[in-house]
Protein backbone atom coordinates (compact mmCIF):
# COMPACT_ATOMS: atom_id res chain seq x y z
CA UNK A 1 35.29 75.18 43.67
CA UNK A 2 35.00 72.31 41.38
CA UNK A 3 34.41 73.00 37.79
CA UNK A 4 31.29 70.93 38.06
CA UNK A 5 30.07 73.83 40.81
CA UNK A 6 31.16 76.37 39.29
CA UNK A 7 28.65 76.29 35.82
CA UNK A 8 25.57 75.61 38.15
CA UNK A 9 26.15 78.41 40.39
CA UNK A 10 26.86 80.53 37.48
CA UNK A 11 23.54 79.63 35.84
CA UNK A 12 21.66 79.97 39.26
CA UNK A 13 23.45 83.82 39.32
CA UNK A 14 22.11 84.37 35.59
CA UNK A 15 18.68 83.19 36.99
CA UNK A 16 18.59 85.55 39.71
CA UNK A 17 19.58 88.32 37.89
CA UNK A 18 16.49 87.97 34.99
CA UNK A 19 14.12 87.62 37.87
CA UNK A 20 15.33 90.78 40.03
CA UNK A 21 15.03 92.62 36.07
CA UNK A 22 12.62 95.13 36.07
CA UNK A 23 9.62 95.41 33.21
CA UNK A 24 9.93 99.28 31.43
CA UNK A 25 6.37 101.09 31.63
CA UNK A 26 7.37 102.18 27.90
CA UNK A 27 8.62 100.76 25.01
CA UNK A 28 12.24 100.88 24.70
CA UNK A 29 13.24 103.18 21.76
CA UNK A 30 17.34 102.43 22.34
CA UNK A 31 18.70 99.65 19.33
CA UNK A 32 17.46 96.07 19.92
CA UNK A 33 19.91 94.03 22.57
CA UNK A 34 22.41 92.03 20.77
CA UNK A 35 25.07 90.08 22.71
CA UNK A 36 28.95 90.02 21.66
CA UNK A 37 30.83 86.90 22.06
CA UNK A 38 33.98 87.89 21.00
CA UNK A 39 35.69 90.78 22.92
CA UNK A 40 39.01 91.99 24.06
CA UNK A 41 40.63 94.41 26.85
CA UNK A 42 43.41 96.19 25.12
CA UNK A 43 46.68 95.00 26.58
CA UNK A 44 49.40 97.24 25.49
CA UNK A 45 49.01 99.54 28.41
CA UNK A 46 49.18 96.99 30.34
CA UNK A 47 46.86 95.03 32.81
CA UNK A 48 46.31 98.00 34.68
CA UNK A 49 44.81 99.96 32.63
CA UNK A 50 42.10 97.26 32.48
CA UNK A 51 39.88 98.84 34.84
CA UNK A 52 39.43 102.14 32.51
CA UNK A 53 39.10 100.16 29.84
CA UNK A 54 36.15 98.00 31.00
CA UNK A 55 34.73 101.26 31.63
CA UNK A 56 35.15 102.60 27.84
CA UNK A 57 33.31 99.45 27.02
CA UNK A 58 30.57 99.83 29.23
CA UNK A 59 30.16 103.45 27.60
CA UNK A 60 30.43 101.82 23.83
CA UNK A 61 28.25 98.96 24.75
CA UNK A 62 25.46 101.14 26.08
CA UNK A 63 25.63 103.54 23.15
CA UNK A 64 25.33 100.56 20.63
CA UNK A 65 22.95 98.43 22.41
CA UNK A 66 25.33 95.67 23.42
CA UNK A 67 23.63 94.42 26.36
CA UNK A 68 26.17 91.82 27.46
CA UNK A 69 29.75 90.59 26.04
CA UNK A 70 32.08 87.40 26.63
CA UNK A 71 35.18 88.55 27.41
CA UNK A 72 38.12 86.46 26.68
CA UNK A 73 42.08 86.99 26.55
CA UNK A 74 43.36 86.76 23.13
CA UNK A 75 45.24 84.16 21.47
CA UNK A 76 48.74 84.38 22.87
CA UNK A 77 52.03 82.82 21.38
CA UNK A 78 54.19 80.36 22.62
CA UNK A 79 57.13 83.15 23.30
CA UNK A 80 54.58 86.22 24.93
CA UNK A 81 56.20 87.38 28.05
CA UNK A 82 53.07 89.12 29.57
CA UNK A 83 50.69 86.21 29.36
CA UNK A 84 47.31 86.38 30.97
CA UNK A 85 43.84 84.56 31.37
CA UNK A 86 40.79 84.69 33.39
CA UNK A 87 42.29 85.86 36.33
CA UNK A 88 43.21 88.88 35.20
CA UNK A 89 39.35 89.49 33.40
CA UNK A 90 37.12 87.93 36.06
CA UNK A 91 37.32 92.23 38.11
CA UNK A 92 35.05 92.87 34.93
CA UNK A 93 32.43 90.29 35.76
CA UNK A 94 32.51 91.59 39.85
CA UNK A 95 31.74 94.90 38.90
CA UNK A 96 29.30 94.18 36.29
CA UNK A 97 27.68 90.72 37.00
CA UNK A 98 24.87 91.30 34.33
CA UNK A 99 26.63 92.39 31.45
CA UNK A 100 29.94 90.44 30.99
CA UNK A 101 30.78 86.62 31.25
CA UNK A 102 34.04 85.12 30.94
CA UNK A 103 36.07 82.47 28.33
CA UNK A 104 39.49 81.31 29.00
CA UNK A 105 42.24 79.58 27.79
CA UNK A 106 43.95 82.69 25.10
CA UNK A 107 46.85 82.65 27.56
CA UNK A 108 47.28 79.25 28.99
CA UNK A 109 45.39 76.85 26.82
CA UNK A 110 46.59 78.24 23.68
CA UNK A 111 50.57 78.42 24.02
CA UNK A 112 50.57 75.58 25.67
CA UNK A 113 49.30 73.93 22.60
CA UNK A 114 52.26 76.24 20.73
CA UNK A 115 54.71 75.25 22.19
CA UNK A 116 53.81 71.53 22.57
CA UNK A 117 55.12 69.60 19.36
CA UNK A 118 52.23 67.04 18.54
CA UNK A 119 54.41 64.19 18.48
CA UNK A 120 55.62 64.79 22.26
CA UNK A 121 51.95 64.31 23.84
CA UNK A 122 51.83 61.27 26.14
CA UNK A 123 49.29 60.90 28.64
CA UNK A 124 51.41 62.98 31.40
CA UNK A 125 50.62 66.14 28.69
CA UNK A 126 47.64 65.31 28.41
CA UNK A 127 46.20 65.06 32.22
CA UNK A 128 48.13 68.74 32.63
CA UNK A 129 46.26 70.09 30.12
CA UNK A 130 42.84 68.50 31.06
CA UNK A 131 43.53 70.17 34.58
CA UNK A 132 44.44 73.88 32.87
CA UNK A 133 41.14 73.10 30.99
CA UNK A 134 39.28 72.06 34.26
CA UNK A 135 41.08 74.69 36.25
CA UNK A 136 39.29 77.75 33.75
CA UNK A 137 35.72 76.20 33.97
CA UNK A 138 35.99 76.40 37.76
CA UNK A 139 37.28 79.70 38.06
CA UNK A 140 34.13 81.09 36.18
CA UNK A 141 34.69 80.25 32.37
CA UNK A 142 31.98 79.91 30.33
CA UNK A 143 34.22 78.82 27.17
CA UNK A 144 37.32 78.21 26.25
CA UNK A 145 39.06 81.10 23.71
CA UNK A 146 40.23 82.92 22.19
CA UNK A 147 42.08 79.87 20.92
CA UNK A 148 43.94 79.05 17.51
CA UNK A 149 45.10 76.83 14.95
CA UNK A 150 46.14 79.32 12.30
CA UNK A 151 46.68 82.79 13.25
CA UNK A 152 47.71 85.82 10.86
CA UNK A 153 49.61 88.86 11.90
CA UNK A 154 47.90 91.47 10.05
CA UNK A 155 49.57 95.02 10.19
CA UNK A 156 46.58 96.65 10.71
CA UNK A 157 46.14 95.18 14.19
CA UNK A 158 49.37 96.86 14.91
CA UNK A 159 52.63 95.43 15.99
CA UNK A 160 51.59 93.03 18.62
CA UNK A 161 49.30 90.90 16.11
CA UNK A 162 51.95 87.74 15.38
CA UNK A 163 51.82 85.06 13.82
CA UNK A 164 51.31 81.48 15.17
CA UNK A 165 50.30 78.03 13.29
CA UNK A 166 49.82 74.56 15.07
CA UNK A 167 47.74 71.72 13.54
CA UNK A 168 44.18 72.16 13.70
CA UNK A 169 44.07 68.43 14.27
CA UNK A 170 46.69 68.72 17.23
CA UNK A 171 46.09 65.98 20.15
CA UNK A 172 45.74 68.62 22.45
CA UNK A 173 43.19 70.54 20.30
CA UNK A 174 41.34 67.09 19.58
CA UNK A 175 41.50 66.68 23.76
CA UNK A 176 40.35 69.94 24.35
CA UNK A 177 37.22 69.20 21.99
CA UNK A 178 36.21 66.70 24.22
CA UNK A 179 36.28 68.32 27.29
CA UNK A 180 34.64 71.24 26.00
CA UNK A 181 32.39 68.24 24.79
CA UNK A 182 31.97 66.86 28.42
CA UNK A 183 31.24 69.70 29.83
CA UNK A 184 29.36 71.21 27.47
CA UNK A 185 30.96 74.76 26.27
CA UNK A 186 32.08 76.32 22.96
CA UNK A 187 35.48 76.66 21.92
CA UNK A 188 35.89 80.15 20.29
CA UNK A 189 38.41 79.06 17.58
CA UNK A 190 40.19 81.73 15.75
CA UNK A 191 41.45 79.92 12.64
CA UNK A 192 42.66 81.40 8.98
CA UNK A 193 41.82 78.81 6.65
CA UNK A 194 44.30 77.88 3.48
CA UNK A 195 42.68 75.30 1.33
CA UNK A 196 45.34 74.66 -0.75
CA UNK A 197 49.08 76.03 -0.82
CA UNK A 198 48.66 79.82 -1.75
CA UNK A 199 51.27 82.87 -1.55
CA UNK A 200 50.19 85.12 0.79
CA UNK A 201 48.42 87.72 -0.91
CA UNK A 202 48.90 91.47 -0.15
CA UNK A 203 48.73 93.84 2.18
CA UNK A 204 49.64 91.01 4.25
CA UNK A 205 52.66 89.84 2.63
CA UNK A 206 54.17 92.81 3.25
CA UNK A 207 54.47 92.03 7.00
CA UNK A 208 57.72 89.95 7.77
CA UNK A 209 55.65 88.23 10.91
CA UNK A 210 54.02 86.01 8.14
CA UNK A 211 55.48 83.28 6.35
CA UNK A 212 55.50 83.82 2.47
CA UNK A 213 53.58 80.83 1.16
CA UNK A 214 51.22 79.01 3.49
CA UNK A 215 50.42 75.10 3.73
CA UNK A 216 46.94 74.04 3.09
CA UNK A 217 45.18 73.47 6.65
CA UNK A 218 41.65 72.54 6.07
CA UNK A 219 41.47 68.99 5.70
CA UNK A 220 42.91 69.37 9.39
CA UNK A 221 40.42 71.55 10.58
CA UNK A 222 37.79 69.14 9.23
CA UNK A 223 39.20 66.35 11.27
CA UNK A 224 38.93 68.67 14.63
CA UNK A 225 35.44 69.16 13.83
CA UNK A 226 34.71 65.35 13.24
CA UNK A 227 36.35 63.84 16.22
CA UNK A 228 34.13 64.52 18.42
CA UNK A 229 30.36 66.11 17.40
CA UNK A 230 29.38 66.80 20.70
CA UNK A 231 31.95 69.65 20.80
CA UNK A 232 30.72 72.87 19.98
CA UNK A 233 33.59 75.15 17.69
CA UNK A 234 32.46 78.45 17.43
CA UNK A 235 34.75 79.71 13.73
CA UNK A 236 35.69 83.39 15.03
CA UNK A 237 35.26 86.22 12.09
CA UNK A 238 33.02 85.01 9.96
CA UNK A 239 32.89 87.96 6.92
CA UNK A 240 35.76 89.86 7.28
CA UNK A 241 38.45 87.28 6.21
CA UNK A 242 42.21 88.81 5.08
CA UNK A 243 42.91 85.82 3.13
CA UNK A 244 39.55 86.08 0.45
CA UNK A 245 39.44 82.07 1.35
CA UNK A 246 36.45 82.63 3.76
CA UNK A 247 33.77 82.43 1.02
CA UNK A 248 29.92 81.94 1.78
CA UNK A 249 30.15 78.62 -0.26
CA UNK A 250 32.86 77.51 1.45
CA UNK A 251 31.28 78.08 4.88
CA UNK A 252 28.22 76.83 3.05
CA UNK A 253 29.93 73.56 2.38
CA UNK A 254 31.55 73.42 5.43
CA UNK A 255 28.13 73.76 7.91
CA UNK A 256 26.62 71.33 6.06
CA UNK A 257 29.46 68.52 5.98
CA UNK A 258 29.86 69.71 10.22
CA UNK A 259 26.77 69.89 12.80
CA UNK A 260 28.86 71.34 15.66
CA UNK A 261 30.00 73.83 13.47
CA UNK A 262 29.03 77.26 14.65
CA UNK A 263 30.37 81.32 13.37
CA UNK A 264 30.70 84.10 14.78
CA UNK A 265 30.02 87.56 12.65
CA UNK A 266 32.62 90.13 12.39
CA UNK A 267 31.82 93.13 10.49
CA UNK A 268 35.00 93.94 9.44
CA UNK A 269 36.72 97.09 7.90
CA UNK A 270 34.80 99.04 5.07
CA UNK A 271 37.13 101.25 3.93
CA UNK A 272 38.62 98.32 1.39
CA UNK A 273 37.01 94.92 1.97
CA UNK A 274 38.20 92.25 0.71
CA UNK A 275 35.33 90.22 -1.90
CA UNK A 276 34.90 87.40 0.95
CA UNK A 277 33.61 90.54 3.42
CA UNK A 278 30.00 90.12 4.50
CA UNK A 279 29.95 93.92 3.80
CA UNK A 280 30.59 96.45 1.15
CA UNK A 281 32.26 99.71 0.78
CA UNK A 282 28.92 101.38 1.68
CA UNK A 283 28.14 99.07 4.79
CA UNK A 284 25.57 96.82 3.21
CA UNK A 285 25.08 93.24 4.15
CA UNK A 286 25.82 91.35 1.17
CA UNK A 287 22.97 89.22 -0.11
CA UNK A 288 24.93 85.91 0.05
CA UNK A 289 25.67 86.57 3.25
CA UNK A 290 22.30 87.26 4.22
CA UNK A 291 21.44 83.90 2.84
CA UNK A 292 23.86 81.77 4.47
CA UNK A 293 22.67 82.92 7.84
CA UNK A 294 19.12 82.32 6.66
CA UNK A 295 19.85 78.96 5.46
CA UNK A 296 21.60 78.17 8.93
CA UNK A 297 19.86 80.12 11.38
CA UNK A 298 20.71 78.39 14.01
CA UNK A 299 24.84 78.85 13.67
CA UNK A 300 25.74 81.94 13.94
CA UNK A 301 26.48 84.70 16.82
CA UNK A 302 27.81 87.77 16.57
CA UNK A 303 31.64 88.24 17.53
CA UNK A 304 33.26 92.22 17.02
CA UNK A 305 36.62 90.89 17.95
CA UNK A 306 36.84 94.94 19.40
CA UNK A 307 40.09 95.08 21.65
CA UNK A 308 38.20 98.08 24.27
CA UNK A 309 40.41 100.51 24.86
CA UNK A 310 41.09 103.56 27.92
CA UNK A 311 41.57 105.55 24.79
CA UNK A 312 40.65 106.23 21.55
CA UNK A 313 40.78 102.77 19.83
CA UNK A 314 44.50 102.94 18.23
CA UNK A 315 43.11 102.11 14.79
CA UNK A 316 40.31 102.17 12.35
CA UNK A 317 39.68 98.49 11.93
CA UNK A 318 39.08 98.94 15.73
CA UNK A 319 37.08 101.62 15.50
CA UNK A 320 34.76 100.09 13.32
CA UNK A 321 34.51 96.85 15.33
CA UNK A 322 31.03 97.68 17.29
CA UNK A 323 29.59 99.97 14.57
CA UNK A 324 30.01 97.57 12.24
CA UNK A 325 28.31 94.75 14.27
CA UNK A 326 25.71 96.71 14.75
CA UNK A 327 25.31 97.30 11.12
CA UNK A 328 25.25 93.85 10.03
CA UNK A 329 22.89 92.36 12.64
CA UNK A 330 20.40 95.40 11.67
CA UNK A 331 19.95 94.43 8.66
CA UNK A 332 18.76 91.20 8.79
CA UNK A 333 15.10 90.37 8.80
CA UNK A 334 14.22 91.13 12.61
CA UNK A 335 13.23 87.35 13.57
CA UNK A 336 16.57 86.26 12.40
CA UNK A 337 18.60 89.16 14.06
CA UNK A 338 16.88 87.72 17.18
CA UNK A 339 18.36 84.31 16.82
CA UNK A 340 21.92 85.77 15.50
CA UNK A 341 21.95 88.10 18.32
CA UNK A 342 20.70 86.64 21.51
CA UNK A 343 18.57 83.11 20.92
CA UNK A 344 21.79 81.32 19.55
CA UNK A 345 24.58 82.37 22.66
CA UNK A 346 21.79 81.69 25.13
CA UNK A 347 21.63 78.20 23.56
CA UNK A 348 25.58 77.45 22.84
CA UNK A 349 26.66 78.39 25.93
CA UNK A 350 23.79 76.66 27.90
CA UNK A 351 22.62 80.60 29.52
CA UNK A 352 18.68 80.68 31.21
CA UNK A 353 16.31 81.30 28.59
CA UNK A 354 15.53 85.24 28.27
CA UNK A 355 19.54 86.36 30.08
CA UNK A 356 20.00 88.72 27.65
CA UNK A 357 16.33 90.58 27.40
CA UNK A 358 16.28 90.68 30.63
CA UNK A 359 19.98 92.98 30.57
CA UNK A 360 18.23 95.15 28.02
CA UNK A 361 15.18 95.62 30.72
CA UNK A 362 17.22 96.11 33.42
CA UNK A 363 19.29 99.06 31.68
């Protein structure tokens, strides 16, 4: 199936499915849908304990009024020996066609882009990469993620979390741009931003993954954004940044100097958060964060970045992934929760109008 089949039939699917929902003969009293775009299958068991942990989501999902989530492999280095991609996700989508779509490219796109230096892309790299790209959209991808530019290994993600860097203005990230452009997706960009040379500040430092000073990358990220506006870049983990750089002015300044600039929400940890954390110690929405998404209602989506789990999620910052979404989309005023939570994904990654109220009807 061609990748230019593949997106129409998947729309037509999503059409089906809203129709077929049912209308509830009573007011629903669970919490008000919300949609997660940025979600993991824990891999440290292995693949093959995907199956039970799909079904730990399901079980999470329903409990927190997650109607649907985009599932997508995470951002794997150059040197992982267990890489995987859609393949390995699209069982999750067969068994639950209303309540999980699928983005690629965390375990092809992204180390190939790794390993690649920029200087050795001809037009031979380039065409094999444009048919990896091509290659996810056909095999069901809605999106391409979880990819990165600048990626920290934080130790409480556990030992698996590394560390990788490549240009955010790399040829093959500009290329990918404009296929995702072309075609008309998101890419789901996970991407720690360093204005300007800085140590690496604590706890982090103390994790030998990391490099101990880091170059400024931001100027480079601003050139990935301009070279093409038609392409969509969704900025993964918005308000719960490890490096304090993620301010709301700088994402103020940054959506204003970039249309196709779009964030996803991550609650984040509460039990210490950092000053650039949308929430406080007590779980609050802070009001400058409230404000942002006010002022740009039309950019953000909500992304837990949860890593589901056969078992008990292995640590807090897990734990807290869903909750914590949930508490930061509740507190907003309810007509912008709407757009945060489902209006926005429908329209970035071109769903049918009314996909995700219908889930919550059908449920």
């Amino acid at each position: 199936m061609s990748a230019a089949v593949a997106r129409p039939a998947l729309v037509a699917l999503l059409r089906a499915l809203l129709a077929l929902a049912p209308v509830p003969a009573t007011a629903d009293e669970r919490p008000p849908p919300i949609v997660d775009t940025h979600a993991h299958l824990e891999n440290l068991g292995g693949i093959a304990r995907f199956p039970a942990a799909l079904e730990a989501a399901i079980a999470e999902m329903d409990r927190l009024g997650v109607r649907a989530s985009l599932l997508m492999p995470p951002p794997q280095a150059k040197d992982n020996r267990a890489f995987y991609d859609i393949d390995e996700l699209r069982f999750a989508v067969e068994r639950y066609p209303a309540r999980f779509l699928l983005v690629g490219g965390g375990g092809t796109l992204n180390p190939t882009i790794l390993r690649t230096p920029p200087d050795a892309v001809d037009e031979s790299t380039r065409r094999r990469f444009r048919e990896q790209a091509e290659r996810l959209l056909a095999q069901g991808a809605v999106g391409f993620g979880e990819i990165t530019a600048h990626h920290l290994s934080l130790p409480a993600m556990g030992p698996m979390h590394g560390y990788s860097v490549a240009p955010a203005d790399h040829p093959l990230l500009l290329a990918l741009a404009d296929i995702a452009a072309e075609r008309n997706v998101p890419i789901d960009l996970h991407f720690d931003a360093v204005p300007e040379p800085m140590p690496l500040p604590a706890p982090i430092a103390q994790n030998p993954s990391n490099p101990p000073t880091l170059d400024a990358n931001l100027a480079a990220f601003e050139r990935l954004l301009a070279h093409n506006r038609n392409a969509k870049i969704i900025w993964a983990h918005a308000g719960s940044d490890p490096l304090r750089t993620r301010t709301p002015a700088l994402c103020r300044e940054l959506l204003a100097r970039h249309p196709n600039l779009y964030m996803s929400l991550r609650g984040g940890g509460r039990t210490v958060p950092h000053p650039s954390f949308a929430l406080d110690e007590q779980g609050r929405l802070k009001p400058a964060w409230v404000k942002l998404i006010a002022d740009f209602p039309d950019r953000f989506v909500l992304g837990s970045d949860r890593f589901h789990t056969a078992d008990a999620p292995r640590t807090p910052v897990l734990a807290q992934a869903l909750p914590n979404l949930r508490r930061l989309v509740d507190q907003l005023p309810p007509p912008l929760a709407r757009r945060v939570a489902i209006d926005n994904v429908e329209r970035l990654y071109g769903l049918p109008q009314g996909w995700a109220a219908s889930i919550a009807r059908a449920q």
